[in-house]
N, C-alpha and C. Protein backbone atom coordinates (compact mmCIF):
# COMPACT_ATOMS: atom_id res chain seq x y z
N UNK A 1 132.39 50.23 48.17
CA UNK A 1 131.94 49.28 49.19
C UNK A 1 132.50 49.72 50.54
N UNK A 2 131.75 50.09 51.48
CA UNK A 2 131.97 50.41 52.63
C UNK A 2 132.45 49.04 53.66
N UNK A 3 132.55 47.75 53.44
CA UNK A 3 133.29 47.17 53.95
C UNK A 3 133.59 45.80 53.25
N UNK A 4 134.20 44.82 53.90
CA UNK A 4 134.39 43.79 53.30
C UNK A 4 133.56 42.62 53.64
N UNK A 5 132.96 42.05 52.57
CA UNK A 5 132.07 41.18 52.39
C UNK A 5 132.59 39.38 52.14
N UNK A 6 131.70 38.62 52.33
CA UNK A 6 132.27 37.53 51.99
C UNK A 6 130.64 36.91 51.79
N UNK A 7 130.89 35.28 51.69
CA UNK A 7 129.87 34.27 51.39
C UNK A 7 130.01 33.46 52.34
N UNK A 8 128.44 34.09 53.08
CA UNK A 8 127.96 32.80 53.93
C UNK A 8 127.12 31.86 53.63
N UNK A 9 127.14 30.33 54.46
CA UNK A 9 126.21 29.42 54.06
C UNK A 9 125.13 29.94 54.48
N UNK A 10 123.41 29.83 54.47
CA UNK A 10 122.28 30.22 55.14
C UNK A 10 122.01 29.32 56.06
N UNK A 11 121.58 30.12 57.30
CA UNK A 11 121.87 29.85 58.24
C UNK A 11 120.77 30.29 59.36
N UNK A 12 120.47 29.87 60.24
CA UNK A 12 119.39 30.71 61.75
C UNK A 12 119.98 31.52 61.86
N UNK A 13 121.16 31.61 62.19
CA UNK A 13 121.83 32.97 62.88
C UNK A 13 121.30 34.18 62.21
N UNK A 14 121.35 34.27 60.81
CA UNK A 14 121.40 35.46 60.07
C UNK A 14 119.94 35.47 59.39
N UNK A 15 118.87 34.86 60.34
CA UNK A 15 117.48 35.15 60.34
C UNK A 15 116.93 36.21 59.67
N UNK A 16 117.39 37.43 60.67
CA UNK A 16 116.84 38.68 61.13
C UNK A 16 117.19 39.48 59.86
N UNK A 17 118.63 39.62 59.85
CA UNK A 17 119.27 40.21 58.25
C UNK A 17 118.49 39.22 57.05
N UNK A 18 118.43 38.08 57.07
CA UNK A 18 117.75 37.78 55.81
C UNK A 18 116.81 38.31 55.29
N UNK A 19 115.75 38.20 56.88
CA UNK A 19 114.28 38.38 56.41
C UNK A 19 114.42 40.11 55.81
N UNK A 20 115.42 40.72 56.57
CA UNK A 20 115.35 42.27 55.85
C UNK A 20 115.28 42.12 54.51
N UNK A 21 116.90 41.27 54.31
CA UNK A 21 116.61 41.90 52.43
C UNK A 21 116.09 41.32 51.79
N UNK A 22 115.27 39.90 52.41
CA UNK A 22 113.62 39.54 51.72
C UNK A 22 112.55 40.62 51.85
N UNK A 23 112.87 41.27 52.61
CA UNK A 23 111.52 42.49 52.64
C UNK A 23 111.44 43.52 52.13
N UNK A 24 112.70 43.79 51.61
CA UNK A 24 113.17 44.59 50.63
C UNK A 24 113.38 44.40 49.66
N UNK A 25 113.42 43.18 49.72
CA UNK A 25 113.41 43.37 47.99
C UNK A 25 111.87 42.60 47.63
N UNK A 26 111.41 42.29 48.44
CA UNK A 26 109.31 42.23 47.97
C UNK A 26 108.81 43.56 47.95
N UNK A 27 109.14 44.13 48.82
CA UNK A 27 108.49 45.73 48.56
C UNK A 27 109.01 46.15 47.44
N UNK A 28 109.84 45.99 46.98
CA UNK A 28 110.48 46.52 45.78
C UNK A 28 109.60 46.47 44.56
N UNK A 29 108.77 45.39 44.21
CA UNK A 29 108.52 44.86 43.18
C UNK A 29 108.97 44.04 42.46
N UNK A 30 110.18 43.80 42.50
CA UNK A 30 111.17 43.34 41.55
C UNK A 30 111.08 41.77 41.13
N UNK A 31 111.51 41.22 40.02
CA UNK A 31 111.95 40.09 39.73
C UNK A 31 112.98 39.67 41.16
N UNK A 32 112.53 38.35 41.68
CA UNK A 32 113.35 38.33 42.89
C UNK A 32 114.53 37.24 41.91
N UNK A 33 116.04 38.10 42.28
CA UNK A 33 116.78 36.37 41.37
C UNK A 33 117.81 36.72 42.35
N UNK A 34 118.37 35.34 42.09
CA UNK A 34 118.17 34.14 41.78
C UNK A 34 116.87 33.73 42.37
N UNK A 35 116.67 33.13 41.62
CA UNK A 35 115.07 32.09 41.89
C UNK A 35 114.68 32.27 43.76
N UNK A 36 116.29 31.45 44.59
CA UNK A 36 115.97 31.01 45.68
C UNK A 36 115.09 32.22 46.75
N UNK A 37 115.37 33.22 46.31
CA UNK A 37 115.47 34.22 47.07
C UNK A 37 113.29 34.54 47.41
N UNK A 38 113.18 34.08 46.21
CA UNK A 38 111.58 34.34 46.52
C UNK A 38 110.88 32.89 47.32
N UNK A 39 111.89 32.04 47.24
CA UNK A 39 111.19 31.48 48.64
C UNK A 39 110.75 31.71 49.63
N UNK A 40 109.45 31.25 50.25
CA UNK A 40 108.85 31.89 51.31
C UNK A 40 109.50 31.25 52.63
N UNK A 41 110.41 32.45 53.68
CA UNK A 41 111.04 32.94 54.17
C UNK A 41 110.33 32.67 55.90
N UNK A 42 108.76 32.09 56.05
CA UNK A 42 108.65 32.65 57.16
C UNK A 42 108.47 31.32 57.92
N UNK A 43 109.03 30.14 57.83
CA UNK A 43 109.04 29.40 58.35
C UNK A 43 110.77 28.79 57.84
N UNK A 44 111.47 29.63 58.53
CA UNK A 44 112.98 29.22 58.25
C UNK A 44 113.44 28.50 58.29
N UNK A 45 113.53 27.69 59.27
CA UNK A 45 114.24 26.33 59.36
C UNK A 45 114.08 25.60 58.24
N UNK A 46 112.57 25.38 57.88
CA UNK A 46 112.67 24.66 56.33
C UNK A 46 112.90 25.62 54.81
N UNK A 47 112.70 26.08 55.44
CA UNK A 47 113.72 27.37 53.89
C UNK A 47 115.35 26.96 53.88
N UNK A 48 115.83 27.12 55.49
CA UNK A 48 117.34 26.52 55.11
C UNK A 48 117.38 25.04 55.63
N UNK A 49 116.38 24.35 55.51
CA UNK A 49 116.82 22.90 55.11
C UNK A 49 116.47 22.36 53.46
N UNK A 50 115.35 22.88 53.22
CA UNK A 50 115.49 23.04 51.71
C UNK A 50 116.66 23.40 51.03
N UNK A 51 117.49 24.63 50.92
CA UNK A 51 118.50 25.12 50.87
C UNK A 51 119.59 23.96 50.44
N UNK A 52 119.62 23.40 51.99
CA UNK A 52 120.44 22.36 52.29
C UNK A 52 120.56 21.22 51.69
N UNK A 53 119.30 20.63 51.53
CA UNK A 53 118.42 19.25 50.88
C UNK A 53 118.99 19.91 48.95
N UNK A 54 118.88 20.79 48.44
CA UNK A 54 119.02 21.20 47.15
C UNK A 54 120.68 21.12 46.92
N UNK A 55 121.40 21.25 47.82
CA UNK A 55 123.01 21.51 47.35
C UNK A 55 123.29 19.62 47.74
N UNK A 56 122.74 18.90 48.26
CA UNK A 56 122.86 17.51 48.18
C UNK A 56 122.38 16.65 47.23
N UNK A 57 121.29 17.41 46.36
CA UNK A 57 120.54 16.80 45.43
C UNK A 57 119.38 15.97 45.89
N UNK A 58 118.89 16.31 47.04
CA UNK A 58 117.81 15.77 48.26
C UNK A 58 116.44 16.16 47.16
N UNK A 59 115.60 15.27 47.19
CA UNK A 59 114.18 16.16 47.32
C UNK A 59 113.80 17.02 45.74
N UNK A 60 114.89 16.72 45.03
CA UNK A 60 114.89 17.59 44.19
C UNK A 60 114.09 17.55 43.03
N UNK A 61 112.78 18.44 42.44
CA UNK A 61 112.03 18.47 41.30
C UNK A 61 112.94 17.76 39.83
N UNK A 62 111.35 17.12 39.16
CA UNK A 62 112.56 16.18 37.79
C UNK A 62 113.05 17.56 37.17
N UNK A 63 113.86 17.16 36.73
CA UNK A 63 114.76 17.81 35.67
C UNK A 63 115.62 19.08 36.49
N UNK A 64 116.09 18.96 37.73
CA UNK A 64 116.11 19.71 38.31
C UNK A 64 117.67 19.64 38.95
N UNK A 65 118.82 20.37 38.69
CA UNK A 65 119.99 19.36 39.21
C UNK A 65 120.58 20.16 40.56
N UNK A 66 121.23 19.68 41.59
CA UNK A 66 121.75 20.05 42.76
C UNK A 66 122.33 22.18 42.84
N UNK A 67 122.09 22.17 43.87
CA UNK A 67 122.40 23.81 43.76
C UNK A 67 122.62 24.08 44.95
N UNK A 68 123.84 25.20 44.96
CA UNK A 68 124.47 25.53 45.90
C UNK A 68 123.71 26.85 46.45
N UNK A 69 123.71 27.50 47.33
CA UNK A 69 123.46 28.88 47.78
C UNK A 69 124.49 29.17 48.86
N UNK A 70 124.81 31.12 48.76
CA UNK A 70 125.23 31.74 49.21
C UNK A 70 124.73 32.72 49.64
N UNK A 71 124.72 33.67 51.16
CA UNK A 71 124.09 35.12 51.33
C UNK A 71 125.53 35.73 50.90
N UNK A 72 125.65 37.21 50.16
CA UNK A 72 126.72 37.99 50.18
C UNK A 72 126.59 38.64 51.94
N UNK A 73 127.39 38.65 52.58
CA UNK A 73 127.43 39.30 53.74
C UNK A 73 128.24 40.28 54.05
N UNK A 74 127.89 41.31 55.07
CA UNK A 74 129.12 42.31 54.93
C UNK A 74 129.77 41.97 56.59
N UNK A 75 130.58 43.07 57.17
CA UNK A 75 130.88 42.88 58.53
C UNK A 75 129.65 42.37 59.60
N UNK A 76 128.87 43.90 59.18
CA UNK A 76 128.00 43.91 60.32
C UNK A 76 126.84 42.83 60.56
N UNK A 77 127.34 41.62 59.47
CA UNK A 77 126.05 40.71 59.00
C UNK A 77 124.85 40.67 58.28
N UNK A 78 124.95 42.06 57.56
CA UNK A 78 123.73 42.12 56.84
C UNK A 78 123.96 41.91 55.12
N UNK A 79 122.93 41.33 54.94
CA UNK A 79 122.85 40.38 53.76
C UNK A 79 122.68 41.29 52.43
N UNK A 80 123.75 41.51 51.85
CA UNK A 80 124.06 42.69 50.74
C UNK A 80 123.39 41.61 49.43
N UNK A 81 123.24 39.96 49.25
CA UNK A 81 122.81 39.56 47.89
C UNK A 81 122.87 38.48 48.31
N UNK A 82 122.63 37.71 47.24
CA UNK A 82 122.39 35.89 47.37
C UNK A 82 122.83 35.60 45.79
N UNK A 83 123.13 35.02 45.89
CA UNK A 83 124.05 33.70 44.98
C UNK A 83 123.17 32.38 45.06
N UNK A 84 122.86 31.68 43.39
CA UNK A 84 122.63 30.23 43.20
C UNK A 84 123.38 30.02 42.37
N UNK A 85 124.54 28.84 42.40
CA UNK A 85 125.18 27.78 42.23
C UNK A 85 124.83 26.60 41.60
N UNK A 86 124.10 26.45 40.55
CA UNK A 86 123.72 25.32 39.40
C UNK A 86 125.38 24.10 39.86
N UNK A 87 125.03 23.03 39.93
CA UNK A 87 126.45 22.09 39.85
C UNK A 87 126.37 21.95 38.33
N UNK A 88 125.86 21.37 37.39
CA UNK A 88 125.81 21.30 36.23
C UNK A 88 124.53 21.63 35.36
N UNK A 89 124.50 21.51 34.30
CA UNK A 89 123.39 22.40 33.06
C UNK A 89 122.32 21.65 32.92
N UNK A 90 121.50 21.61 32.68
CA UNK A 90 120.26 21.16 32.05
C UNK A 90 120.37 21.82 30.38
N UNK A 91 119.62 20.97 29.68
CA UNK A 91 119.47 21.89 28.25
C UNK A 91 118.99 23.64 28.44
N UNK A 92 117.68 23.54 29.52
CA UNK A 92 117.13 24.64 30.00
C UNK A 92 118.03 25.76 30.93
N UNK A 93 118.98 25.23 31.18
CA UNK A 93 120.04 26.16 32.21
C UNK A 93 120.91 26.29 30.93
N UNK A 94 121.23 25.76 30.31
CA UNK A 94 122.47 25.64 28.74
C UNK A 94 122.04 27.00 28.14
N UNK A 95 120.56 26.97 27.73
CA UNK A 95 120.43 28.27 26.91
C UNK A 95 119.95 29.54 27.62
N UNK A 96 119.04 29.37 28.75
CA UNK A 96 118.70 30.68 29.58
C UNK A 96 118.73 31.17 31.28
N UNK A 97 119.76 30.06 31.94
CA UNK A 97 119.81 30.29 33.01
C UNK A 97 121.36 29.91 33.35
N UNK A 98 122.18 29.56 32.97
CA UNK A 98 123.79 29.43 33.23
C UNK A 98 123.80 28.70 35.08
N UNK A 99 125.70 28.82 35.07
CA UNK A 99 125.67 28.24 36.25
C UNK A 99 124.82 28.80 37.61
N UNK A 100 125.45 30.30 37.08
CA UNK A 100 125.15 31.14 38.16
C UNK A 100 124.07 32.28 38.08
N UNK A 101 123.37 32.11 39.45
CA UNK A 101 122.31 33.48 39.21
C UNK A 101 122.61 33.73 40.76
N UNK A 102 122.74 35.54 40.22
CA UNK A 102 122.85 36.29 41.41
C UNK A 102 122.10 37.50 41.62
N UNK A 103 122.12 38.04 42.99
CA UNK A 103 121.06 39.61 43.31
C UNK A 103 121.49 40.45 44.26
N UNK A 104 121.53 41.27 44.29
CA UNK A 104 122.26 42.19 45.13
C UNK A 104 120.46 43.40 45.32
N UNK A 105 120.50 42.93 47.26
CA UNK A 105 119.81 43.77 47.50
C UNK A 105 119.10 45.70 46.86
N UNK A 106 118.09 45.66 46.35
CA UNK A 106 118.29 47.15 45.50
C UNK A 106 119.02 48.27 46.56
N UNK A 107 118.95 48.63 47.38
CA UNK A 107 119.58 49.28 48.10
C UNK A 107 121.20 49.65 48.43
N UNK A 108 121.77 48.60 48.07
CA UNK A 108 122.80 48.34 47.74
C UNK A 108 123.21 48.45 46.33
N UNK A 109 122.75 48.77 45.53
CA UNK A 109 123.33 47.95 43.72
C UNK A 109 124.25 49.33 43.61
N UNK A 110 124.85 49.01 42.38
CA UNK A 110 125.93 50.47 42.09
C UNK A 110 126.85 50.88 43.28
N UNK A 111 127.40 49.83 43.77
CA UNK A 111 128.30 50.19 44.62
C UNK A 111 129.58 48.90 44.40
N UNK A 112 129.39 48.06 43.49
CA UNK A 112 130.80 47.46 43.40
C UNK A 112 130.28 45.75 44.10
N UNK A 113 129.45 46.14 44.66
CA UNK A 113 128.90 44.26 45.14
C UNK A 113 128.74 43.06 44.39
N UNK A 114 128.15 43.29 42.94
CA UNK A 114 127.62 41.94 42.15
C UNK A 114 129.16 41.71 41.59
N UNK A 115 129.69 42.46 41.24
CA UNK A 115 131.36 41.95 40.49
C UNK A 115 131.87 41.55 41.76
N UNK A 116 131.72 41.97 43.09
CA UNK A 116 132.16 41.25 44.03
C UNK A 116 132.02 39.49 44.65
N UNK A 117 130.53 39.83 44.44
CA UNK A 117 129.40 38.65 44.88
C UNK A 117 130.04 37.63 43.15
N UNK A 118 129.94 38.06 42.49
CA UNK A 118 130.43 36.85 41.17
C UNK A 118 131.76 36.45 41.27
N UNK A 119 132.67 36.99 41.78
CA UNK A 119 133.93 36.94 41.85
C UNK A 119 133.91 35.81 43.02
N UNK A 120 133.32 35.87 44.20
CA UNK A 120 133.53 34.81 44.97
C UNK A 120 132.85 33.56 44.63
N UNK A 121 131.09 33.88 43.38
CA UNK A 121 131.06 32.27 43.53
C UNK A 121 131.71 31.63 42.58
N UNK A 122 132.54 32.59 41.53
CA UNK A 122 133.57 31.62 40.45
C UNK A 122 134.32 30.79 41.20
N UNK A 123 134.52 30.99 42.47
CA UNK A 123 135.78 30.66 43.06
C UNK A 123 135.02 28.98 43.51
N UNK A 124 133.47 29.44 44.51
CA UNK A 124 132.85 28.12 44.75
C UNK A 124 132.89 27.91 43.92
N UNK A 125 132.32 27.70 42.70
CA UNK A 125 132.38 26.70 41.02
C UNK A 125 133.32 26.27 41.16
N UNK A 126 134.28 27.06 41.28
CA UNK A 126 136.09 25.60 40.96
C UNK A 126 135.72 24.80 42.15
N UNK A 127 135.76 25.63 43.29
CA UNK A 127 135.45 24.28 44.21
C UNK A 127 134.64 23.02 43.99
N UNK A 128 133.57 23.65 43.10
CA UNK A 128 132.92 22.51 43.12
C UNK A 128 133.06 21.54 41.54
N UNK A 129 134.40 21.94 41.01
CA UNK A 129 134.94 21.30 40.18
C UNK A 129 134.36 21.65 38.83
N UNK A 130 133.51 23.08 38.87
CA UNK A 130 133.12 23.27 37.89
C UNK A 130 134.50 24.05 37.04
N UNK A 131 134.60 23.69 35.62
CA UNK A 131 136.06 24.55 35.03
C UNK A 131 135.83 25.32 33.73
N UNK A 132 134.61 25.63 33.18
CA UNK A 132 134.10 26.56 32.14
C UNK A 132 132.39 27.30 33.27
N UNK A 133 131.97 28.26 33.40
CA UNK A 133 130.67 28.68 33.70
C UNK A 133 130.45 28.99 32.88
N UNK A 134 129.21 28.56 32.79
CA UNK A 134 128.16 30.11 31.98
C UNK A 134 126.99 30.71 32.98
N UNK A 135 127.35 32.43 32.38
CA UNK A 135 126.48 33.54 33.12
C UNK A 135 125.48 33.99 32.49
N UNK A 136 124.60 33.84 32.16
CA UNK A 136 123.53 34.68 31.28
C UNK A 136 123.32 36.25 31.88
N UNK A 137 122.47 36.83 31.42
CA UNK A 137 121.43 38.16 31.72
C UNK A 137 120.66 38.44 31.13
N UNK A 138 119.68 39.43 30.98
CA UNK A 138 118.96 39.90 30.05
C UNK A 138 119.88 40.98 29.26
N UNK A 139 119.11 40.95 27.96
CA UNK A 139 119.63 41.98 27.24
C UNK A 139 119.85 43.61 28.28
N UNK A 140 118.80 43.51 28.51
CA UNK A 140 118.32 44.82 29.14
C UNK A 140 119.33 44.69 30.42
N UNK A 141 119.92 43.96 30.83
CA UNK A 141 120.84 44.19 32.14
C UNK A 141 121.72 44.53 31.84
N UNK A 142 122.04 45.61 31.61
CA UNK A 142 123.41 46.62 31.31
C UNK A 142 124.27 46.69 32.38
N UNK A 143 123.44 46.51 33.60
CA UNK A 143 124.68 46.53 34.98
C UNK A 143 125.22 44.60 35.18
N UNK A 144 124.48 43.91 34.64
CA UNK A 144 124.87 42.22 34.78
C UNK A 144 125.74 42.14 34.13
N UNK A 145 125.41 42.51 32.85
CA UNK A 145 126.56 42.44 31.61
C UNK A 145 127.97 43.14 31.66
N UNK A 146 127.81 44.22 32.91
CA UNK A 146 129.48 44.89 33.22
C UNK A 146 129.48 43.91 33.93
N UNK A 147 129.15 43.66 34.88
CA UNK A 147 128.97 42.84 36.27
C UNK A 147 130.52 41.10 35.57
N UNK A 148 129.43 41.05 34.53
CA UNK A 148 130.25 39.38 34.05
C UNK A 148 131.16 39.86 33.10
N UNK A 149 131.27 41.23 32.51
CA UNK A 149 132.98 41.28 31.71
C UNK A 149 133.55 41.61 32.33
N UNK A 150 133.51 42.12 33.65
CA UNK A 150 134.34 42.44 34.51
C UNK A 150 135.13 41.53 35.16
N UNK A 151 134.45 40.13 35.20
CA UNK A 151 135.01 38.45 35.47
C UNK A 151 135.14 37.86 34.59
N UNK A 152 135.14 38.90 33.69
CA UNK A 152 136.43 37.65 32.39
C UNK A 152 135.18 36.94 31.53
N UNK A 153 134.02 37.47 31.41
CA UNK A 153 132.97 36.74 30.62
C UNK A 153 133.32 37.00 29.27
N UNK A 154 132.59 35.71 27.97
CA UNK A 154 133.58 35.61 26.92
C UNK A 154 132.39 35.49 26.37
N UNK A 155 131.84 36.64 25.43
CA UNK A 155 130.26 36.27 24.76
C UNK A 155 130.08 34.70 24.27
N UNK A 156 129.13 34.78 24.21
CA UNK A 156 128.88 33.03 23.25
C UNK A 156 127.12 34.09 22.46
N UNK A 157 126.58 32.81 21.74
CA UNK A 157 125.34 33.05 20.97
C UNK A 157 123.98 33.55 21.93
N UNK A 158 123.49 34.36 22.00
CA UNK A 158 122.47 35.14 22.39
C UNK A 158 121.50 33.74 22.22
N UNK A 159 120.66 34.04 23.44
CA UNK A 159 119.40 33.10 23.35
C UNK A 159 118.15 33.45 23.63
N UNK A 160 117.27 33.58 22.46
CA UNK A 160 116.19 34.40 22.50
C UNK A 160 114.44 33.73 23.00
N UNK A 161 114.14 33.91 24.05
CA UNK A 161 113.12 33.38 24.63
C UNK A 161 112.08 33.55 23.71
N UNK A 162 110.93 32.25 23.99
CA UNK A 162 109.86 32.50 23.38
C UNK A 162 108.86 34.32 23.00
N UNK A 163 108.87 34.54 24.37
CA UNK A 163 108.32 35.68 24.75
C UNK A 163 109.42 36.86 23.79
N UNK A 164 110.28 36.45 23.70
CA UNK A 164 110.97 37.61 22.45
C UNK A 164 112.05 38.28 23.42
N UNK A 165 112.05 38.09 24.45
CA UNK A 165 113.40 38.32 25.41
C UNK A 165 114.58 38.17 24.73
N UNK A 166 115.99 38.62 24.77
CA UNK A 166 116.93 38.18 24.21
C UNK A 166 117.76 37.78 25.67
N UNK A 167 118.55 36.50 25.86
CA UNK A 167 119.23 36.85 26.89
C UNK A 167 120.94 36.57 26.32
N UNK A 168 121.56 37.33 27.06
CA UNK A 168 123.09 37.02 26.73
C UNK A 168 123.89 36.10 27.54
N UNK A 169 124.46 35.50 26.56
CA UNK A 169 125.02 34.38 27.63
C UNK A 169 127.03 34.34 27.12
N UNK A 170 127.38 34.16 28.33
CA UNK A 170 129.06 34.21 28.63
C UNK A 170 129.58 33.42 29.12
N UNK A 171 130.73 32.80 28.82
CA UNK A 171 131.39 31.80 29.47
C UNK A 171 132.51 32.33 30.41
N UNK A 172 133.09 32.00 31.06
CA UNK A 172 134.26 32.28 32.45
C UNK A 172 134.79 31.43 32.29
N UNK A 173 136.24 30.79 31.93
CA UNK A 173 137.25 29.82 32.11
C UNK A 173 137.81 29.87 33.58
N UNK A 174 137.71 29.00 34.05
CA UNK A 174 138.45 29.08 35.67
C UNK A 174 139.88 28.52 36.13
């Protein structure tokens, strides 16, 4: 990692860097995750009042419980990943989506960021009084799965999606 990063709230300021590594990572192709990240981006203010409205439990779809967000940021302000923050489980978050879902711009990956970026939102979870997480991934995420033993993830029972997906899921004591 070429510098030191932290977690910002989303914000106007960091517009310009957002919309980058929204544009990068749509050109990409990719599964955009956490979820928040494929929100459409071009009318901002309500992207980060949504944001906002979701970590209060505002507005929020049924079955749907409060959620925090984070940009990973570096010095220069540009937005290395994003972080979502579940406050508590749903049955549907219990078996295939855990507390936390995170993404680290492709441009960035393999450089030490997502064990970084997880490491700080264990820390929001205690803050937010959470004291066991669970992290899922896909089977197939060989870099998620270092990513969460690297933070102390503690296997639990594999949970296998309809579609025949397997995902792995880990707990973190905090």
């Amino acid at each position: 990692m070429k510098s030191d990063v932290y977690l910002a709230r989303p914000t106007m300021e960091l517009e310009t860097e957002y919309l980058s590594f929204y544009q990068e990572w749509k050109e990409s192709g990719e599964d955009m995750i956490p979820w928040v990240i494929g929100k459409d981006p071009s009318n901002f203010q309500d992207m980060i009042q949504f944001l906002l409205d979701s970590e209060k439990g505002i507005n929020l779809p049924d079955n749907w419980v409060p959620d925090s967000t984070f940009w990973l940021v570096n010095d220069d302000k540009k937005v290395i990943g994003a972080v979502n923050i579940r406050h508590r489980l749903t049955e549907k978050l219990f078996n295939c989506g855990g507390h936390i879902g995170y993404g680290i711009r492709p441009s960035e990956r393999r450089k030490g960021y997502a064990t970084k970026l997880l490491s700080l939102s264990l820390e929001k979870a205690k803050e937010l009084g959470i004291q066991k997480v669970l992290v899922v991934c896909d089977k197939s995420n060989i870099g998620s799965e270092k990513t969460i033993l690297n933070n102390g993830g503690i296997p639990d029972t594999d949970f296998i999606e309809e579609n025949g997906n397997i995902i792995k899921r880990y707990w973190i004591e905090l």
